[in-house]
Structures are given as structure tokens and as C-alpha cells.
Protein backbone atom coordinates (compact mmCIF):
# COMPACT_ATOMS: atom_id res chain seq x y z
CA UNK A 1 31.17 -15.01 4.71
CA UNK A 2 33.23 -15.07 7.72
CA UNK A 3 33.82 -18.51 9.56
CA UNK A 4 31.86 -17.51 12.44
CA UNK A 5 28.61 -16.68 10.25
CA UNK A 6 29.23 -20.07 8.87
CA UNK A 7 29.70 -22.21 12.04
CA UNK A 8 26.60 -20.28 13.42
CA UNK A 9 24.35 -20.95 9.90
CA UNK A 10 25.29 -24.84 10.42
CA UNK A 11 24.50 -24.92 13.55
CA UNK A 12 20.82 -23.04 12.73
CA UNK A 13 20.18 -25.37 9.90
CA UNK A 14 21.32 -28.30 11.99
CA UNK A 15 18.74 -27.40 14.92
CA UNK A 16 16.27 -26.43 12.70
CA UNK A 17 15.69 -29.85 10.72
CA UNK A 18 16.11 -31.64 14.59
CA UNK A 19 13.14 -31.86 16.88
CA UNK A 20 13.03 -31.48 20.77
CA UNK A 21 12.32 -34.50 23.02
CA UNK A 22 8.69 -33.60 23.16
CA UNK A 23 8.35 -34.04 19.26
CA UNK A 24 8.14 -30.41 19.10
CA UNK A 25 10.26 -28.45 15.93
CA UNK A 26 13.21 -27.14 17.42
CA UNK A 27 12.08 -23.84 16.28
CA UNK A 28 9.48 -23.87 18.64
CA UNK A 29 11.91 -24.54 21.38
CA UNK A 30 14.09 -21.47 20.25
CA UNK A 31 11.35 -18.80 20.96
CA UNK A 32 9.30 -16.85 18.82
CA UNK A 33 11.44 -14.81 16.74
CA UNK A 34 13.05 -18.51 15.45
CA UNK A 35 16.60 -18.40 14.10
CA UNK A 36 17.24 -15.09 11.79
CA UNK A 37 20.47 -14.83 10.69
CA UNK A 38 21.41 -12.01 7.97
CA UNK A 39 24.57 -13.16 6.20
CA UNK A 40 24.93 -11.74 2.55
CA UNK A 41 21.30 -10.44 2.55
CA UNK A 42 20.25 -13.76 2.98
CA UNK A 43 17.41 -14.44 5.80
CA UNK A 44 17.05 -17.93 7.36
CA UNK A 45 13.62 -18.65 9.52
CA UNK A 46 12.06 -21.39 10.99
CA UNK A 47 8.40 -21.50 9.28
CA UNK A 48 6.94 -19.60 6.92
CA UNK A 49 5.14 -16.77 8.98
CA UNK A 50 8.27 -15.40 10.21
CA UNK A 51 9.62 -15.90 6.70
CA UNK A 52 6.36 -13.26 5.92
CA UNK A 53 6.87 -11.01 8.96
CA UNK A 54 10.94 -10.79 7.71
CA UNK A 55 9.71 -9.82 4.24
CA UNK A 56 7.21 -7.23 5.40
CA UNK A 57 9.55 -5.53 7.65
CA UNK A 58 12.16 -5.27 4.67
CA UNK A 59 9.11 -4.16 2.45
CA UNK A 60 8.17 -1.26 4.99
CA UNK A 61 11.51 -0.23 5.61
CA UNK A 62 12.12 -0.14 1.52
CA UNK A 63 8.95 2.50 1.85
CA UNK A 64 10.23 4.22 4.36
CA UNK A 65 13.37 5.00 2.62
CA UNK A 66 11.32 5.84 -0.81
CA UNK A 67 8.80 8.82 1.54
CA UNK A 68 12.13 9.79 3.06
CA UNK A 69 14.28 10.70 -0.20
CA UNK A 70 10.92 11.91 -2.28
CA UNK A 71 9.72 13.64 0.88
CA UNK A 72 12.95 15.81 1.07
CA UNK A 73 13.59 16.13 -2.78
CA UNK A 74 9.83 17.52 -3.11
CA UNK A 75 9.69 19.82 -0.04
CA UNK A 76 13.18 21.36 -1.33
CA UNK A 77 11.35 21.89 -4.64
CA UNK A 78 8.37 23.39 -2.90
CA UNK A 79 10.31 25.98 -1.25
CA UNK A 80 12.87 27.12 -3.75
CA UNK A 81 11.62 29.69 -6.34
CA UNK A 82 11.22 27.31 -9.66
CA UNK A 83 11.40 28.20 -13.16
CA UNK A 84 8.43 29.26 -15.07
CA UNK A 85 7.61 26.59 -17.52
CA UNK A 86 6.86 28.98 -20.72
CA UNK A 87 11.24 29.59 -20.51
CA UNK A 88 12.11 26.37 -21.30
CA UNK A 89 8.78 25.25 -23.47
CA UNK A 90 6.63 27.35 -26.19
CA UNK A 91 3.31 26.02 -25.44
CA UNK A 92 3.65 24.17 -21.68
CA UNK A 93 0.99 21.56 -20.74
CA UNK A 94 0.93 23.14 -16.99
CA UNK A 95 1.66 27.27 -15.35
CA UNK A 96 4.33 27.36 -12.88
CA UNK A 97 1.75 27.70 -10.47
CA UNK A 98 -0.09 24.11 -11.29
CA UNK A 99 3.67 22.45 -11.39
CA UNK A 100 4.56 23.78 -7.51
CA UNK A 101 0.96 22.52 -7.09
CA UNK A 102 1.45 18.97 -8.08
CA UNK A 103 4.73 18.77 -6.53
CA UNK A 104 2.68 19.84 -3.43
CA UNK A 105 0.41 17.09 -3.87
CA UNK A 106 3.22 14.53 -4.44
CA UNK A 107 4.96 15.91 -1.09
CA UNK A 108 1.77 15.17 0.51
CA UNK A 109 1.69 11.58 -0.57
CA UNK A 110 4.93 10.52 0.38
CA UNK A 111 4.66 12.18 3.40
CA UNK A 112 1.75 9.88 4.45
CA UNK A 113 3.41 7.08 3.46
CA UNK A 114 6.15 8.15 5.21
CA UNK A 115 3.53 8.20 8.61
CA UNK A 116 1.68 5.00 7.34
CA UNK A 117 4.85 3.16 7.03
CA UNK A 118 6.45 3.89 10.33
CA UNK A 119 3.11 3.32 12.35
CA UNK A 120 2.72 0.12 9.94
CA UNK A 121 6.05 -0.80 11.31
CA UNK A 122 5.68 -0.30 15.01
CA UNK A 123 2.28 -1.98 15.17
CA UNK A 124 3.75 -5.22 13.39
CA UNK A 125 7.38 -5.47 14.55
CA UNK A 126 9.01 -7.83 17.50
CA UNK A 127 6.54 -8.86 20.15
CA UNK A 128 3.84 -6.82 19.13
CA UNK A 129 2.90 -9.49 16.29
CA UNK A 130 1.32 -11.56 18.84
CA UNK A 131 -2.44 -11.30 19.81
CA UNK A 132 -2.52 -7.93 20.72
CA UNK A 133 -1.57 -6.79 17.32
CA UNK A 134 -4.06 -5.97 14.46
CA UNK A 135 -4.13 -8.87 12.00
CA UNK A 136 -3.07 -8.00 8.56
CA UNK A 137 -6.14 -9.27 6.97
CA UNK A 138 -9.51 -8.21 6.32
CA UNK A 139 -10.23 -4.53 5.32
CA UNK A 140 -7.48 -3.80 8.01
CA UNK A 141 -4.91 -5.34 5.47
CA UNK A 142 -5.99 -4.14 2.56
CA UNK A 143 -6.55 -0.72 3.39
CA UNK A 144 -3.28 -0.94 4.92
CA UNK A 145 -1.34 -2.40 1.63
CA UNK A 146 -3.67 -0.26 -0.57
CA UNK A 147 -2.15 3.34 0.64
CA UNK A 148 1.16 1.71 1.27
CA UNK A 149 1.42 0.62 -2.55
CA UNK A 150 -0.22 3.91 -3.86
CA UNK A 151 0.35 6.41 -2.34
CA UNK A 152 4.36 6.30 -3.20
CA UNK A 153 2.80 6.09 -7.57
CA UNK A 154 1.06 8.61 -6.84
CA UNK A 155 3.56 10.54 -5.97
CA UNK A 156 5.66 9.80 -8.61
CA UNK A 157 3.06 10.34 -11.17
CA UNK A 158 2.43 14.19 -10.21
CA UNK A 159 5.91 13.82 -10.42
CA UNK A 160 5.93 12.86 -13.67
CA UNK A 161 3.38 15.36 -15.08
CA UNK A 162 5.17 18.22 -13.42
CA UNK A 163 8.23 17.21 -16.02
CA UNK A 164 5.58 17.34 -18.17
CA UNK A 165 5.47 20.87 -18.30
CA UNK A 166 9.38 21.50 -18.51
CA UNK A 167 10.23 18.63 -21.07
CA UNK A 168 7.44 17.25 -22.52
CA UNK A 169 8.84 13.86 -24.06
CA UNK A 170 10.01 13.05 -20.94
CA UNK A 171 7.20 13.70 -18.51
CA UNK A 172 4.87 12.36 -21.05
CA UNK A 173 6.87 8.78 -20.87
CA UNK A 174 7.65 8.93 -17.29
CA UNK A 175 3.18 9.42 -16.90
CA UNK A 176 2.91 6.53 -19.31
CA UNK A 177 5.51 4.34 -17.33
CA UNK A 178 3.91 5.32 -14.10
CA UNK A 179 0.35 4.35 -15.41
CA UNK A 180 1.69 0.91 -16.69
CA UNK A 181 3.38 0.07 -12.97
CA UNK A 182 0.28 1.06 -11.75
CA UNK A 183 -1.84 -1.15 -13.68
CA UNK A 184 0.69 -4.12 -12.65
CA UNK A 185 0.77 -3.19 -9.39
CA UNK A 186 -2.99 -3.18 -9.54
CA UNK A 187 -3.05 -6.56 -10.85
CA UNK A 188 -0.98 -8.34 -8.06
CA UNK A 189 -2.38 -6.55 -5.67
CA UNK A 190 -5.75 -7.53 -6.02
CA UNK A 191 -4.87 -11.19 -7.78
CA UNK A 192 -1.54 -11.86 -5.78
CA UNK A 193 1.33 -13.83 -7.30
């Protein structure tokens, strides 16, 4: 940490346990994005909302970056002429035709996370949290986290069953790790933490 990024979280921390003359937090005084300071990964708010907001945009841009890569990996597959699965396997599970199909399908998924993401994003980030922003609660919300969560295992479990039909012991695990996340997943989702 460099001795400016220390002086500067002291002085945060300091202002942050002081109140203002009018008994307010000092984190109200300091606006409403509060006192955010990234240092080693590390985030620092005033109150636990933009604590949430913080984690959320982190969360979204952690999707974004998973519909990016699978996005690009699958449409390169999609494209490219791939190998028929009877070559590499005596009795495959899926044609060649079914496997570009699924990695279609996966394509399609992370590609609208990809869009559900970014628009996620914009709606929620800076000054648009405020009232004229849709609350994350509700159907709203859960829709929202619903597609957001899976959509991306989706993908990855057409993924899965596409290896399937090259090496069996492999795609056959990776569909039985998939369906376990997915159950977890699942389970926080609708029972939180």
C-alpha cells in the first residue's frame, strides 16, 4: 500500500466514525457515493447500502466478463467446421449436428446475459440508484437475479453435454458438477445466506 492510500484510508476512517455539527454521520455530509476507496481489492463505505450497491456492481461486472469470454469461445466454435463425434467415440451420446446445436444454445445464453448484465448495470450504477431507478426488489429483482444467475449454468451445462459427445467421462462429470452448482445456487437464491 503506498503512503498516500494510507494517509487517505485514515483520514476516511477518521471522518467516517466523526459526526457533523448537525449530529448528522459524516457520511452523509460527504455526498451520496460516501467514501470508496479501492486499495488491495479492499472497498471501504459508509453504510451498508452502498456496501450492497459496491458488491452488485463487482457481481455484474464478474458476469459481464463470464458472457464476454463464453460468448466469444462459443461463437468461434459455432463457426469453425467441428469434428464429427463418431471419430473420436464408438457409440456418441449426441450427432455433430445436435453438439453445434447446443453450443448454439449456450451462445445464446451468454449472450443475453451478456445484454442483461450491461443494461442491469447502467440502470443501477452512479446517480441513477436514486428514485428514478427501478428498485431491486419485488418480481423486478428476482426476475432480474433469476436470468442473471442462470442463464451463465445454462450455458455451461450445454456446454458440458456437448463434451459429452466427444469424451464421455468428462462431459458426463462436468453435467453432474453443473447440476450440483445449480441446485446450490438454487438454494441461496431462493433461501439467501
Amino acid at each position: 500500500m503506498s503512503p498516500t492510500s494510507r494517509g487517505t484510508r485514515v483520514q476516511a476512517d477518521e471522518a467516517l466514525s466523526s459526526s457533523s455539527s448537525d449530529g448528522r454521520p459524516a457520511s452523509a455530509v460527504q455526498g451520496s457515493t460516501g467514501a470508496l476507496f479501492e486499495n488491495e481489492g479492499v472497498a471501504h463505505q459508509a453504510n451498508p447500502e452502498q456496501r450492497f450497491w459496491s458488491w452488485f456492481s463487482d457481481y455484474l461486472t464478474s458476469v459481464v466478463a463470464i458472457a464476454v469470454l463464453g460468448g466469444q469461445i462459443t461463437f468461434t466454435v459455432i463457426v469453425s467446421d467441428i469434428a464429427d463425434p463418431r471419430a473420436s467415440n464408438t457409440a456418441p451420446v449426441f450427432d455433430k449436428e445436435t453438439v453445434r446445436l447446443l453450443i448454439a444454445i449456450s451462445w445464446l445464453f451468454f449472450t443475453c446475459t451478456l445484454g442483461l448484465a450491461v443494461i442491469t448495470k447502467l440502470l443501477f450504477s452512479g446517480d441513477y440508484r436514486g428514485a428514478r431507478a427501478p428498485k431491486l426488489n419485488g418480481l423486478f429483482g428476482w426476475t432480474v437475479t433469476f436470468l442473471l444467475n442462470f442463464l451463465p449454468i445454462g450455458a455451461f451445462l450445454l456446454l458440458a453435454l456437448a463434451a459429452a459427445a466427444y469424451v464421455p467421462v468428462v462431459g458426463w462429470f462436468g453435467t453432474g458438477f453443473v447440476s450440483l452448482f445449480t441446485l446450490a445456487v438454487s438454494f441461496f437464491w431462493i433461501f439467501g445466506w
